[in-house]
C-alpha atoms as a PDB file:
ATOM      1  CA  UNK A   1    -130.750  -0.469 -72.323  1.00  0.00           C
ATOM      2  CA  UNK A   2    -129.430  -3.315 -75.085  1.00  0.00           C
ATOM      3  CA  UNK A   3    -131.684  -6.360 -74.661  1.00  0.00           C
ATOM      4  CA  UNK A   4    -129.793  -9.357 -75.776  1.00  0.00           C
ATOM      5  CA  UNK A   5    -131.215 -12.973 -76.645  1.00  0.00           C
ATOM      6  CA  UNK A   6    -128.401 -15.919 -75.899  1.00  0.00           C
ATOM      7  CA  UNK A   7    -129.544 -18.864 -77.294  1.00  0.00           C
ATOM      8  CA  UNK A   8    -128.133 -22.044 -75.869  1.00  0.00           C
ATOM      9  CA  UNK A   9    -127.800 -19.991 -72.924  1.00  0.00           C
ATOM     10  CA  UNK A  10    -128.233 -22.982 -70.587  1.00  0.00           C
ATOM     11  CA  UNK A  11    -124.699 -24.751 -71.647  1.00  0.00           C
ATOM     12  CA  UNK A  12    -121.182 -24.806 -70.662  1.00  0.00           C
ATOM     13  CA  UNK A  13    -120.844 -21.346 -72.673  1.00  0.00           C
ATOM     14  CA  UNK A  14    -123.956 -19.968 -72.577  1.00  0.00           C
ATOM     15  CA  UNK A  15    -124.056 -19.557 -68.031  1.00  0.00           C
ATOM     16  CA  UNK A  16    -120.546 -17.657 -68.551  1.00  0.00           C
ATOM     17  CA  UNK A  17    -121.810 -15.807 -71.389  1.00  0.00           C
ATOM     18  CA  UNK A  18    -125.124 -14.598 -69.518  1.00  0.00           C
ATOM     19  CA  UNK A  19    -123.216 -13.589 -66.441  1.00  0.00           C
ATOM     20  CA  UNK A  20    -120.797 -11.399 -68.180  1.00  0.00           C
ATOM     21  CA  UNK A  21    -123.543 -10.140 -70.801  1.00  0.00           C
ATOM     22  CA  UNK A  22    -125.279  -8.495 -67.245  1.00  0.00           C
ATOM     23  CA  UNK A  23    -122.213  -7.843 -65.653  1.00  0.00           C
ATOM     24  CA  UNK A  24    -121.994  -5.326 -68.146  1.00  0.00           C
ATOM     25  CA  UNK A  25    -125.502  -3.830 -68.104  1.00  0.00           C
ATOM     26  CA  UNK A  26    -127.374  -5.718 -70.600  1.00  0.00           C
ATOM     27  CA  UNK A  27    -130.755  -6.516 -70.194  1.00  0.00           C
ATOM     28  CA  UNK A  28    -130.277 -10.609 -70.842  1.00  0.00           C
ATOM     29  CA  UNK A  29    -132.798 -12.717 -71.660  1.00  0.00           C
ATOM     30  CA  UNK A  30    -132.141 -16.826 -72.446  1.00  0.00           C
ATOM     31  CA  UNK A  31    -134.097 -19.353 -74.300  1.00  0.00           C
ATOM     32  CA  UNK A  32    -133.465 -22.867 -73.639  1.00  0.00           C
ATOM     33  CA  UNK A  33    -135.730 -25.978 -74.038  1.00  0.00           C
ATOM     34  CA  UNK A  34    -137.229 -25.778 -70.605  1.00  0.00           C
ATOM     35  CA  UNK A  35    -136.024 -22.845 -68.459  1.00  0.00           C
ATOM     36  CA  UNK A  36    -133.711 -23.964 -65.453  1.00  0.00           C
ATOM     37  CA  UNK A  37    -134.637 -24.165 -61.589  1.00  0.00           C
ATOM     38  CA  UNK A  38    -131.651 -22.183 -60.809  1.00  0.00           C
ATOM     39  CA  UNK A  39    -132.392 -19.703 -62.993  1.00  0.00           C
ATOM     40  CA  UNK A  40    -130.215 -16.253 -62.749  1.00  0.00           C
ATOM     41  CA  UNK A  41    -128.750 -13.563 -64.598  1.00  0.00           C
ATOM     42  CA  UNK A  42    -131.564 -13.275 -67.090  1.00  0.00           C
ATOM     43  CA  UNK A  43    -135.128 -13.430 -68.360  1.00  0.00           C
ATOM     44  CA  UNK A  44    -135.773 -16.875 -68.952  1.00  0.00           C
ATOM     45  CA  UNK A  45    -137.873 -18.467 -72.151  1.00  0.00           C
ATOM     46  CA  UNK A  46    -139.151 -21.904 -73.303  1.00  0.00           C
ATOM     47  CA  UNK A  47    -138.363 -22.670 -76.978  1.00  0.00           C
ATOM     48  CA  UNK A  48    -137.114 -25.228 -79.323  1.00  0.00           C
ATOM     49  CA  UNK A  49    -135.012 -23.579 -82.336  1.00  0.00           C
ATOM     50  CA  UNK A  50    -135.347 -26.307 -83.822  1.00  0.00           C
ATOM     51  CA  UNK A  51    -138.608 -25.896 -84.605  1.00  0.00           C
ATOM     52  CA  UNK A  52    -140.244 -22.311 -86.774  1.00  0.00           C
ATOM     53  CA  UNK A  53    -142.785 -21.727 -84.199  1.00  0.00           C
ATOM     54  CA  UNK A  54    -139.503 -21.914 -81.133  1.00  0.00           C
ATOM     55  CA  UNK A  55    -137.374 -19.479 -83.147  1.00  0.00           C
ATOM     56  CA  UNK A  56    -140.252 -17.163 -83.824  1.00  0.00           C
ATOM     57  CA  UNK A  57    -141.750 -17.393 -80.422  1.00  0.00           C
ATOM     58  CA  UNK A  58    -138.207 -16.279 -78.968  1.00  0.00           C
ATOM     59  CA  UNK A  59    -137.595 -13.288 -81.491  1.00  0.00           C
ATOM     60  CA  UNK A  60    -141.161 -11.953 -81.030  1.00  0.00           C
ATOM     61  CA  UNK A  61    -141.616 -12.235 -77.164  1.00  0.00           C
ATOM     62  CA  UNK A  62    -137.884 -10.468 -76.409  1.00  0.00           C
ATOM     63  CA  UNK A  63    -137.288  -8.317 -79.138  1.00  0.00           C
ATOM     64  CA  UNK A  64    -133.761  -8.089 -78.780  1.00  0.00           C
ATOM     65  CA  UNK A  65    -131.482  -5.451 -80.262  1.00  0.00           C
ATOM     66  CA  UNK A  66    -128.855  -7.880 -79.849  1.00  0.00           C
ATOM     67  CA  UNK A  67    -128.706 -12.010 -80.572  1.00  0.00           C
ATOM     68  CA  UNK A  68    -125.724 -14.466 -79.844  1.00  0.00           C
ATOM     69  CA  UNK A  69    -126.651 -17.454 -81.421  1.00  0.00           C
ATOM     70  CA  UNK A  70    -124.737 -20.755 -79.213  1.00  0.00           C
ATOM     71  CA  UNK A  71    -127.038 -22.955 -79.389  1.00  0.00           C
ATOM     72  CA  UNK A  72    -126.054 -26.439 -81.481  1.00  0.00           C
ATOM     73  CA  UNK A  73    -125.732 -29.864 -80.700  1.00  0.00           C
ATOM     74  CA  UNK A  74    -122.344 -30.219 -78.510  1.00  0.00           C
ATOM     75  CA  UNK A  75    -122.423 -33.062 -76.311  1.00  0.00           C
ATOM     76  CA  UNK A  76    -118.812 -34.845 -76.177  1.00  0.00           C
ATOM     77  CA  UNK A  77    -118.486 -38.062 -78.374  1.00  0.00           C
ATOM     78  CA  UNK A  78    -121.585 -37.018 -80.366  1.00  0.00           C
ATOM     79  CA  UNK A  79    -121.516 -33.824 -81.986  1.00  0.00           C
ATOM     80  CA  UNK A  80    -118.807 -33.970 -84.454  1.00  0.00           C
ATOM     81  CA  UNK A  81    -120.361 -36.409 -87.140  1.00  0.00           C
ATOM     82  CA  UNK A  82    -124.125 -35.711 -85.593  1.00  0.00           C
ATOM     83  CA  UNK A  83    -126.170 -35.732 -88.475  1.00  0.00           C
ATOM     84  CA  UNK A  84    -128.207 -33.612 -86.379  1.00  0.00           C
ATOM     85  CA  UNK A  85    -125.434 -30.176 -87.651  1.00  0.00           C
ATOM     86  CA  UNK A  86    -127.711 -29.821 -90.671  1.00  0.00           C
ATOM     87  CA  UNK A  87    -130.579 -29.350 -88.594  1.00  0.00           C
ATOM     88  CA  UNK A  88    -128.747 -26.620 -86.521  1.00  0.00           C
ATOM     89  CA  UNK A  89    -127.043 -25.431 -89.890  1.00  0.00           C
ATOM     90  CA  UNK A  90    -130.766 -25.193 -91.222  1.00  0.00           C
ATOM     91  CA  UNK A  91    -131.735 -23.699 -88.086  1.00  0.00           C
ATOM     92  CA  UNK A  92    -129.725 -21.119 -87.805  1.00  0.00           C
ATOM     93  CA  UNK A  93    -129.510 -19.505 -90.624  1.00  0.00           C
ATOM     94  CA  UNK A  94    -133.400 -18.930 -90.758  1.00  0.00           C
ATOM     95  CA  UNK A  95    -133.063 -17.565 -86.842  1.00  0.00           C
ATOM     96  CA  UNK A  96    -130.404 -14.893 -88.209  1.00  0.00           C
ATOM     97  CA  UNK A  97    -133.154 -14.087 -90.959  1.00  0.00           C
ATOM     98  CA  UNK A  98    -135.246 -13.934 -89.399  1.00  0.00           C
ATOM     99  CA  UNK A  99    -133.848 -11.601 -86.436  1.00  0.00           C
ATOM    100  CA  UNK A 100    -132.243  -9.360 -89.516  1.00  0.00           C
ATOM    101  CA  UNK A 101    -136.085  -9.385 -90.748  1.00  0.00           C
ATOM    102  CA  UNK A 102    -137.648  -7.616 -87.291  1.00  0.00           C
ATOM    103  CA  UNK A 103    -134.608  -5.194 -86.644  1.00  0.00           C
ATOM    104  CA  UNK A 104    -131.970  -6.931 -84.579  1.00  0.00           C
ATOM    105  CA  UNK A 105    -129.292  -4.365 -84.698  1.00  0.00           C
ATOM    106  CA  UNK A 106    -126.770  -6.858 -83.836  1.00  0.00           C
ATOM    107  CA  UNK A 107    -126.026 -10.482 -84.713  1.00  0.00           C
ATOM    108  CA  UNK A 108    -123.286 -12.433 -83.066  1.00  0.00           C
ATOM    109  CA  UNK A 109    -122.658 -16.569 -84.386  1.00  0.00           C
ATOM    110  CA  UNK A 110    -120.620 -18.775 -82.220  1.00  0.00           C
ATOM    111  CA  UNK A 111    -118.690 -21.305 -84.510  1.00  0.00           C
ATOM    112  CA  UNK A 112    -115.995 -22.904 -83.942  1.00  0.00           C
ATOM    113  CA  UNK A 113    -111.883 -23.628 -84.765  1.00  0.00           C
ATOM    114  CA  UNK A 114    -113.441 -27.291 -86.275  1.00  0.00           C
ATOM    115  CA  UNK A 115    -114.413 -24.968 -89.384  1.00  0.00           C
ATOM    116  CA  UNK A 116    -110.863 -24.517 -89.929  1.00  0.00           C
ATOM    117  CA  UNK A 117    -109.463 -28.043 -90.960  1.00  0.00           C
ATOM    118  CA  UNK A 118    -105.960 -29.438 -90.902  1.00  0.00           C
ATOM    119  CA  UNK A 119    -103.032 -26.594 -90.451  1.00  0.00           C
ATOM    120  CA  UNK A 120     -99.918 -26.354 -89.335  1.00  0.00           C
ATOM    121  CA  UNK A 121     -99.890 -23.162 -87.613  1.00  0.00           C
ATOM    122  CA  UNK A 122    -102.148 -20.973 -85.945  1.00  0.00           C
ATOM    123  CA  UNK A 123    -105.292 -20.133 -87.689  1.00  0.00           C
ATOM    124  CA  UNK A 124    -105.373 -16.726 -89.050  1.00  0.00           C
ATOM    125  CA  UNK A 125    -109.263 -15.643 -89.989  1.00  0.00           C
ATOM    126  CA  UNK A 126    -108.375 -13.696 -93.411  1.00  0.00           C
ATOM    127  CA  UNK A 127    -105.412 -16.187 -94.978  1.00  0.00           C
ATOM    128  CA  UNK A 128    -106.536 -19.619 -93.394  1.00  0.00           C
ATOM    129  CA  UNK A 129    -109.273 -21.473 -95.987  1.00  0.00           C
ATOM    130  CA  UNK A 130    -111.807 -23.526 -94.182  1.00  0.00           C
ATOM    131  CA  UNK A 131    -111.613 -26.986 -95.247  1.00  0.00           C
ATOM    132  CA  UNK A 132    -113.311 -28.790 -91.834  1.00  0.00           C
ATOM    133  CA  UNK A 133    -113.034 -32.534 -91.398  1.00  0.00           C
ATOM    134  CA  UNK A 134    -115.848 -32.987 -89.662  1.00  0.00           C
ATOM    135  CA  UNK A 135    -119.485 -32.881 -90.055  1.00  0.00           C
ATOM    136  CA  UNK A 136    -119.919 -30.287 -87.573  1.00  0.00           C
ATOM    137  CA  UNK A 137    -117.234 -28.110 -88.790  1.00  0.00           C
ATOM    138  CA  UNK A 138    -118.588 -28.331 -92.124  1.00  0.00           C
ATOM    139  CA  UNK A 139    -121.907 -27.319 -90.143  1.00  0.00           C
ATOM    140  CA  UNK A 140    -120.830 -24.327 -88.732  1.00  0.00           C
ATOM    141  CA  UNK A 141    -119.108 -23.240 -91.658  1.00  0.00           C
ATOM    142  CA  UNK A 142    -121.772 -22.778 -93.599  1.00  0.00           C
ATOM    143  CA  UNK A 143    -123.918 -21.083 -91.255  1.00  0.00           C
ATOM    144  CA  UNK A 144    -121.510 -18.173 -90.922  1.00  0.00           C
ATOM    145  CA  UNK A 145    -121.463 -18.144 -94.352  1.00  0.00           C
ATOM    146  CA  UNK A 146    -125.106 -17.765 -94.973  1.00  0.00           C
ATOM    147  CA  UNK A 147    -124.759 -15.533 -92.026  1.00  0.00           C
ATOM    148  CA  UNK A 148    -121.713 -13.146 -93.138  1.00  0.00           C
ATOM    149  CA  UNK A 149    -123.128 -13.421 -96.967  1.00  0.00           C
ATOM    150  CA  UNK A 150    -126.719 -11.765 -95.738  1.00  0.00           C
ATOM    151  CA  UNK A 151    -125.605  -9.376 -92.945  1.00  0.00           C
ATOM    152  CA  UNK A 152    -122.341  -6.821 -93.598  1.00  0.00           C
ATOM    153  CA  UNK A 153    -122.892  -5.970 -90.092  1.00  0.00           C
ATOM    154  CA  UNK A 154    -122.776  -9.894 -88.503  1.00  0.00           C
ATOM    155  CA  UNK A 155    -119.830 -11.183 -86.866  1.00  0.00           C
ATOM    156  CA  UNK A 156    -118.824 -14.703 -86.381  1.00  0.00           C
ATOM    157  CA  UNK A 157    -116.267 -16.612 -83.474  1.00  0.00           C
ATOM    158  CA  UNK A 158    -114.472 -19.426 -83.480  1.00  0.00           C
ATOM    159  CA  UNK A 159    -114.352 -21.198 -80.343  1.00  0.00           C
ATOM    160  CA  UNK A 160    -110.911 -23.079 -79.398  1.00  0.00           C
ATOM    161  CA  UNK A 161    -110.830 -24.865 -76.472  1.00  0.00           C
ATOM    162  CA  UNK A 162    -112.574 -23.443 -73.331  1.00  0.00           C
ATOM    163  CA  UNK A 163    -112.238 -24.760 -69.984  1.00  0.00           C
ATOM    164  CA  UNK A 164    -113.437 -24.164 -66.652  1.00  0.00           C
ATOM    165  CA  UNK A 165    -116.388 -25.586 -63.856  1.00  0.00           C
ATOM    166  CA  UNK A 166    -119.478 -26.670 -65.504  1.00  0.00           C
ATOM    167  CA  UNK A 167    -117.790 -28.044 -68.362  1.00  0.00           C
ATOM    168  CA  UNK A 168    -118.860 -31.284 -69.838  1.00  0.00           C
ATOM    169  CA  UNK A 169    -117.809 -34.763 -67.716  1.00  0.00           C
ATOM    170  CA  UNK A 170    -116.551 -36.491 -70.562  1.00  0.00           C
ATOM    171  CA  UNK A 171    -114.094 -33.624 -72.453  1.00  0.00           C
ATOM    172  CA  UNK A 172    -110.051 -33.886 -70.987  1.00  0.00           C
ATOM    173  CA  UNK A 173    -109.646 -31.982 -68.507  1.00  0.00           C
ATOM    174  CA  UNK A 174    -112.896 -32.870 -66.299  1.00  0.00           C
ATOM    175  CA  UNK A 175    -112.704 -36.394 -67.157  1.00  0.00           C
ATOM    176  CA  UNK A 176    -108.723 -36.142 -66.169  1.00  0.00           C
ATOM    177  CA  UNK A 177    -109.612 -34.713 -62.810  1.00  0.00           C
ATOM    178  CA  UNK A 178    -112.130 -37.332 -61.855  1.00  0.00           C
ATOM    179  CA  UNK A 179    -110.182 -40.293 -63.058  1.00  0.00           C
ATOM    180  CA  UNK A 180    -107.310 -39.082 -60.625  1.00  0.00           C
ATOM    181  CA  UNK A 181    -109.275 -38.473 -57.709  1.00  0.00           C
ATOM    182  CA  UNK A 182    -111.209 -41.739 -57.727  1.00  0.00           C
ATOM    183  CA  UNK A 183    -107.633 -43.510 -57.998  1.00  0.00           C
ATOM    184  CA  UNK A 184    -108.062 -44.750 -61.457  1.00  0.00           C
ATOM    185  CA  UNK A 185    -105.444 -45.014 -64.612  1.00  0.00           C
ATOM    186  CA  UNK A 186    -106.138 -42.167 -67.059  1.00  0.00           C
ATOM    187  CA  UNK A 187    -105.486 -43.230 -70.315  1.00  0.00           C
ATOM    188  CA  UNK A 188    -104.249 -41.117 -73.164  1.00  0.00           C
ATOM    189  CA  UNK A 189    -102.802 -40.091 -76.346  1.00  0.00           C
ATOM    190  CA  UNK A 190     -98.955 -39.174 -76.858  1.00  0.00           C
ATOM    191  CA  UNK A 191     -99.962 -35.459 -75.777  1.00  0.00           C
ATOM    192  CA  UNK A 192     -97.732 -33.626 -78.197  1.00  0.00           C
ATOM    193  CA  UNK A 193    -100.822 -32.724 -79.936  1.00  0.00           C
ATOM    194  CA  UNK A 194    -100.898 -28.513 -79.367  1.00  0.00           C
ATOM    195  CA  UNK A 195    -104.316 -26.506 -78.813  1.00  0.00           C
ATOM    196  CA  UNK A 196    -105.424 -23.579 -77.879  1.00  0.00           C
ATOM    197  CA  UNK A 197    -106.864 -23.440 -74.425  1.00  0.00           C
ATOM    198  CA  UNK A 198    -109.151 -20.500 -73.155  1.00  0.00           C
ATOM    199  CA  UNK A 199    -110.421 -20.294 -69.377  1.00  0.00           C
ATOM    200  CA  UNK A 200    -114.641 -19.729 -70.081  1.00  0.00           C
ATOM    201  CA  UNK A 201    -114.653 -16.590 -68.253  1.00  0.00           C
ATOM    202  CA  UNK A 202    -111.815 -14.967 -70.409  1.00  0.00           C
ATOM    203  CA  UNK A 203    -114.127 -16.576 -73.677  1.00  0.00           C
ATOM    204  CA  UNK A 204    -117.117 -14.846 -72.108  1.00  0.00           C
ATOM    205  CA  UNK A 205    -115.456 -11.700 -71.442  1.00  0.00           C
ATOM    206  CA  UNK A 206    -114.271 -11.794 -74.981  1.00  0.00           C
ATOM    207  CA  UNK A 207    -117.405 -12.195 -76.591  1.00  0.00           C
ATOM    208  CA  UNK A 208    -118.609  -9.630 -74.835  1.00  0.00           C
ATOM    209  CA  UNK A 209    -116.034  -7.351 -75.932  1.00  0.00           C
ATOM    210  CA  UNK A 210    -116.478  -8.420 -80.001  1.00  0.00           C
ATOM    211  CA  UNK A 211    -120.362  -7.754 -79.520  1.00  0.00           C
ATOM    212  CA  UNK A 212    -120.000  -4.430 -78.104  1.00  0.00           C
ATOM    213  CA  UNK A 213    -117.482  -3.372 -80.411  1.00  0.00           C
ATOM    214  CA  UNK A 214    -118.322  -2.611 -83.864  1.00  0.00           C
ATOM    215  CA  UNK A 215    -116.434  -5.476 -85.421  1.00  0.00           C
ATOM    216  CA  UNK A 216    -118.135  -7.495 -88.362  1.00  0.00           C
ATOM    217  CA  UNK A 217    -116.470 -10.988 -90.320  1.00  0.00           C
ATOM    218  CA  UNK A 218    -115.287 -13.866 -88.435  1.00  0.00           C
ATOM    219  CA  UNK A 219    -112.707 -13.774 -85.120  1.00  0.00           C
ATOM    220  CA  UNK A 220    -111.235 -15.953 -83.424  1.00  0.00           C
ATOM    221  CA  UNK A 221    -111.468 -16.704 -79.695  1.00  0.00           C
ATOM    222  CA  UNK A 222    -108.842 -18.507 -78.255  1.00  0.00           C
ATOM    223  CA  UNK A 223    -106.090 -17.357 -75.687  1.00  0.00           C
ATOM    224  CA  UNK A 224    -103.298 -17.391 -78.285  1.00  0.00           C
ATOM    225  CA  UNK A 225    -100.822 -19.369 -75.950  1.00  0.00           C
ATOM    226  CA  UNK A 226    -101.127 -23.188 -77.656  1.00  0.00           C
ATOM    227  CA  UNK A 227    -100.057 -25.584 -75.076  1.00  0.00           C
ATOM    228  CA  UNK A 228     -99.404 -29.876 -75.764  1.00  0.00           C
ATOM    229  CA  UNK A 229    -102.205 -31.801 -74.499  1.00  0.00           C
ATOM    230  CA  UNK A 230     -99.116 -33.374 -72.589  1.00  0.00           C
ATOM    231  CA  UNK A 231     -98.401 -30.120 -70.675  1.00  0.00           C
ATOM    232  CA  UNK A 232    -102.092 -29.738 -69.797  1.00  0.00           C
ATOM    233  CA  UNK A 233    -102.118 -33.347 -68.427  1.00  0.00           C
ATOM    234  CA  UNK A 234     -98.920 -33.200 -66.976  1.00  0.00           C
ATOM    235  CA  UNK A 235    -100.252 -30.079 -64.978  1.00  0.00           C
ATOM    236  CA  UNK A 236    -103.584 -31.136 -63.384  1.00  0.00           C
ATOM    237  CA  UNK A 237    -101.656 -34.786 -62.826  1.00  0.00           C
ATOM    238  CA  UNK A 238     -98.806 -33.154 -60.801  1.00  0.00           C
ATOM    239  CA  UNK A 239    -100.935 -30.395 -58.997  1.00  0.00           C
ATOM    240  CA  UNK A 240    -102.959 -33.696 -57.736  1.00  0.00           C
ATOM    241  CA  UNK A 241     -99.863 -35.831 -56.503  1.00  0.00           C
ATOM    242  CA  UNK A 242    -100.911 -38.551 -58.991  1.00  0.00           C
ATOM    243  CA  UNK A 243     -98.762 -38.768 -61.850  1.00  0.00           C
ATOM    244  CA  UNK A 244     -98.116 -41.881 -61.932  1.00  0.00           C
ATOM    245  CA  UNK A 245    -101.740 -42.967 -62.823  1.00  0.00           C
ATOM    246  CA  UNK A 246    -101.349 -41.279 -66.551  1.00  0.00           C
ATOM    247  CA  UNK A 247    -100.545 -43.673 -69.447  1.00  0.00           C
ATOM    248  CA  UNK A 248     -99.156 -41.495 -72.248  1.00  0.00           C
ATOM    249  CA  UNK A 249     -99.430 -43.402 -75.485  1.00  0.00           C
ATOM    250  CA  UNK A 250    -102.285 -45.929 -74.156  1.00  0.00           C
ATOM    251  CA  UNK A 251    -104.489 -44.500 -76.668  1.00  0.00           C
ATOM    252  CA  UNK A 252    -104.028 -43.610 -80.592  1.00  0.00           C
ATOM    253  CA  UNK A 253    -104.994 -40.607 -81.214  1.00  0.00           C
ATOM    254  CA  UNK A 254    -107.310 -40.578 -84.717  1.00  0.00           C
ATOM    255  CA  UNK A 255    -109.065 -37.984 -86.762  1.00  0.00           C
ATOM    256  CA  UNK A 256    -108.916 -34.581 -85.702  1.00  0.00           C
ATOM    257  CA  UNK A 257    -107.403 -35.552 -82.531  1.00  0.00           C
ATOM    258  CA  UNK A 258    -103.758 -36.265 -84.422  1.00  0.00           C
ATOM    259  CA  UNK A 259    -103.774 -33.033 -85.786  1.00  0.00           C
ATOM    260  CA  UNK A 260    -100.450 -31.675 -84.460  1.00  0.00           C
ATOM    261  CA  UNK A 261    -101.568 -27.872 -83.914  1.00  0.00           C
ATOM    262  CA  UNK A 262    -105.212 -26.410 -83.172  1.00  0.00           C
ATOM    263  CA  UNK A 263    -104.169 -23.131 -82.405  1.00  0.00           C
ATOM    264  CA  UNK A 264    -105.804 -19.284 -83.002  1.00  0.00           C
ATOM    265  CA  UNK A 265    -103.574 -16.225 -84.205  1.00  0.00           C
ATOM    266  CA  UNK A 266    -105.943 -14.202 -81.789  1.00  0.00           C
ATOM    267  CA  UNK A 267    -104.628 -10.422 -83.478  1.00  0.00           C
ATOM    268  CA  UNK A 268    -107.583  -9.525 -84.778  1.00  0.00           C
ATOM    269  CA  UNK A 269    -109.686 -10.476 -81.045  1.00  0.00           C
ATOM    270  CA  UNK A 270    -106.820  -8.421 -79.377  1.00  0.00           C
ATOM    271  CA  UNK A 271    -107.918  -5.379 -81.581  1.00  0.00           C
ATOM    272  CA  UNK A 272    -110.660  -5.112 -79.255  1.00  0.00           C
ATOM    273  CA  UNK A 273    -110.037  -6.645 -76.341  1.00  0.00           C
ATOM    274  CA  UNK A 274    -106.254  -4.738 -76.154  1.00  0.00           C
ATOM    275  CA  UNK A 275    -104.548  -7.577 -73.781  1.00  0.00           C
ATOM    276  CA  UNK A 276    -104.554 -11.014 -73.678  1.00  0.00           C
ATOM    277  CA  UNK A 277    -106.597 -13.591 -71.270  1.00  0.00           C
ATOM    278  CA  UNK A 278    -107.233 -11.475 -67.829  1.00  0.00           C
ATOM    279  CA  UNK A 279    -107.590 -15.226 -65.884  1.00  0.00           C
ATOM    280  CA  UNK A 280    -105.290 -17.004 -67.769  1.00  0.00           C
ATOM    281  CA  UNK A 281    -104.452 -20.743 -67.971  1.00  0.00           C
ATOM    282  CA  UNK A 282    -102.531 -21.242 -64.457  1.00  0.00           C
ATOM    283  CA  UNK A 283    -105.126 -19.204 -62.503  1.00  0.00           C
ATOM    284  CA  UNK A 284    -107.936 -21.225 -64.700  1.00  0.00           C
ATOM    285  CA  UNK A 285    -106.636 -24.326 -63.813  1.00  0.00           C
ATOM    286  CA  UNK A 286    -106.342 -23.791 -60.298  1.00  0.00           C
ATOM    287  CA  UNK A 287    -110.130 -22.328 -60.224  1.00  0.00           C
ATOM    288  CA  UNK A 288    -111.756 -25.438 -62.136  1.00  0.00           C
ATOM    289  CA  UNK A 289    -109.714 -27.770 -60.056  1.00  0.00           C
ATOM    290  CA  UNK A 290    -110.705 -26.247 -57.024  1.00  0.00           C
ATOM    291  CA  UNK A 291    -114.317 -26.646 -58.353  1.00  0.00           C
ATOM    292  CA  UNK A 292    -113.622 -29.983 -59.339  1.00  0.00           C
ATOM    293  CA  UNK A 293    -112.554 -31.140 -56.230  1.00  0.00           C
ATOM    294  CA  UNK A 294    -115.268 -29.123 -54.412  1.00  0.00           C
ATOM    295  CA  UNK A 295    -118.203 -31.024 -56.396  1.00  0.00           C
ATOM    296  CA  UNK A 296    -116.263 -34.138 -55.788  1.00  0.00           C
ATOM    297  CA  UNK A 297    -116.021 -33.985 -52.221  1.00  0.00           C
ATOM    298  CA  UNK A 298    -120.194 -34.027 -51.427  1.00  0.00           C
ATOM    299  CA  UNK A 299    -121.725 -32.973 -48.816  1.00  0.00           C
ATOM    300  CA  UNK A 300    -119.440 -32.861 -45.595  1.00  0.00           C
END
């Protein structure tokens, strides 16, 4: 059986990642800081990769033939300028050593579409240069390319922009939902902005489908189908019967958040996954809204 180690297995990602890594027969094992009470899906284990003794400790007790590295700092309004990245950068490229060192047949990075930069057009993984505005793009970038540069056999993804239940309170959509629902204004941008939005299970299925495949280099994984952040709003807003409590405009956009287009020329990812997302955006949105509302409610 293929024993995999997911690393930041414990985040937004990582639970999707874990359930569709033994949904398709892998023996899964986690590491996380402290292992969760509602621990499923996997063989839990108590490290900090931060630290030599946590990345040796979790190489040495699992063994893995495979590793998919997620674990980084991430938490909204933090992680882009953390100066916390180098550690991770640091980090991370002594894990994948290290892993290489004891046999890991397979090594899998998670990066991001931040290593990218400013374009304006989808991001294609052979002709677009990575020129990242942000310390955290810069981050990533150079961990895939210690990664790439010291394993032929390594592949790296770049995340777009997942979104489903569990995700983070304070990104768009979840922070969207529970401004509408507890009657308040929700405050934005102009929304033209365009990114590419991925429901978490179709990013977990994906992943799954890159490690098992016998791609190397970097892919992307995105959906392909860029939508404005307007549209996105605009759907969740109108689904809820509250559109009049968006303010399009309130808010400048700055930074990476002006760029016009985020998006992912997902050709290569469609090499092996043959179609595009299975769940889509529509049926996504309807799920995490659903969940939303669900967690919302409390008790009855």
């Amino acid at each position: 059986m293929k024993r995999v180690l997911v690393t930041g297995a414990t985040g937004f990602l990582g639970r999707a990642v874990v359930l569709a890594l033994a949904c398709r027969g892998f023996e899964v094992h986690g590491v996380a800081r402290s292992v969760p009470p509602d621990a499923a899906e996997a063989t839990w284990h108590s490290a900090d990769l931060l630290t030599d003794a946590g990345r040796e400790r979790a190489l040495t007790v699992v063994r893995p033939s495979h590793l998919v590295h997620l674990a980084w700092e991430a938490r909204p309004g933090r992680y882009r300028d953390d100066p916390g990245n180098l550690n991770w950068a640091a980090a991370s490229s002594d894990l994948f050593a290290r892993a290489s060192s004891i046999g890991v047949e397979r090594i899998f990075g998670i990066g991001s579409c931040l290593e990218y930069g400013p374009y304006s057009g989808p991001c294609d993984e052979t002709s677009t240069a990575g020129h990242p505005a942000t310390l955290y793009g810069q981050a990533k970038l150079a961990a895939s390319q210690r990664l790439l540069g010291a394993d032929t056999g390594a592949v790296w993804g770049r995340v777009f922009f997942p979104f489903g239940p569990c995700e983070p309170e304070d990104r768009l959509i979840p922070s969207l939902i529970r401004s509408l629902l507890a009657g308040r204004i929700f405050n934005c941008s102009h929304g033209e902005q365009l990114r590419d939005f991925i429901y978490i299970e179709d990013l977990a299925h994906a992943i799954v489908a890159v490690l098992e495949s016998d791609m190397t280099g970097v892919v992307n994984l995105g959906s392909g189908e860029p939508r404005s952040l307007r549209r996105v709003v605009e759907y969740f807003s109108t689904r809820l019967g509250k559109t009049g409590q968006v303010r399009f405009g309130a808010v400048e956009a700055t930074g990476v958040d002006a760029e016009p287009i985020i998006a992912a020329d997902v050709r290569r990812l469609r090499s092996v996954t043959g179609h595009g997302p299975v769940v889509g955006f529509r049926e996504g949105a309807e799920r995490d809204l659903a969940w939303w509302i669900d967690r919302l409610s409390g008790p009855a």
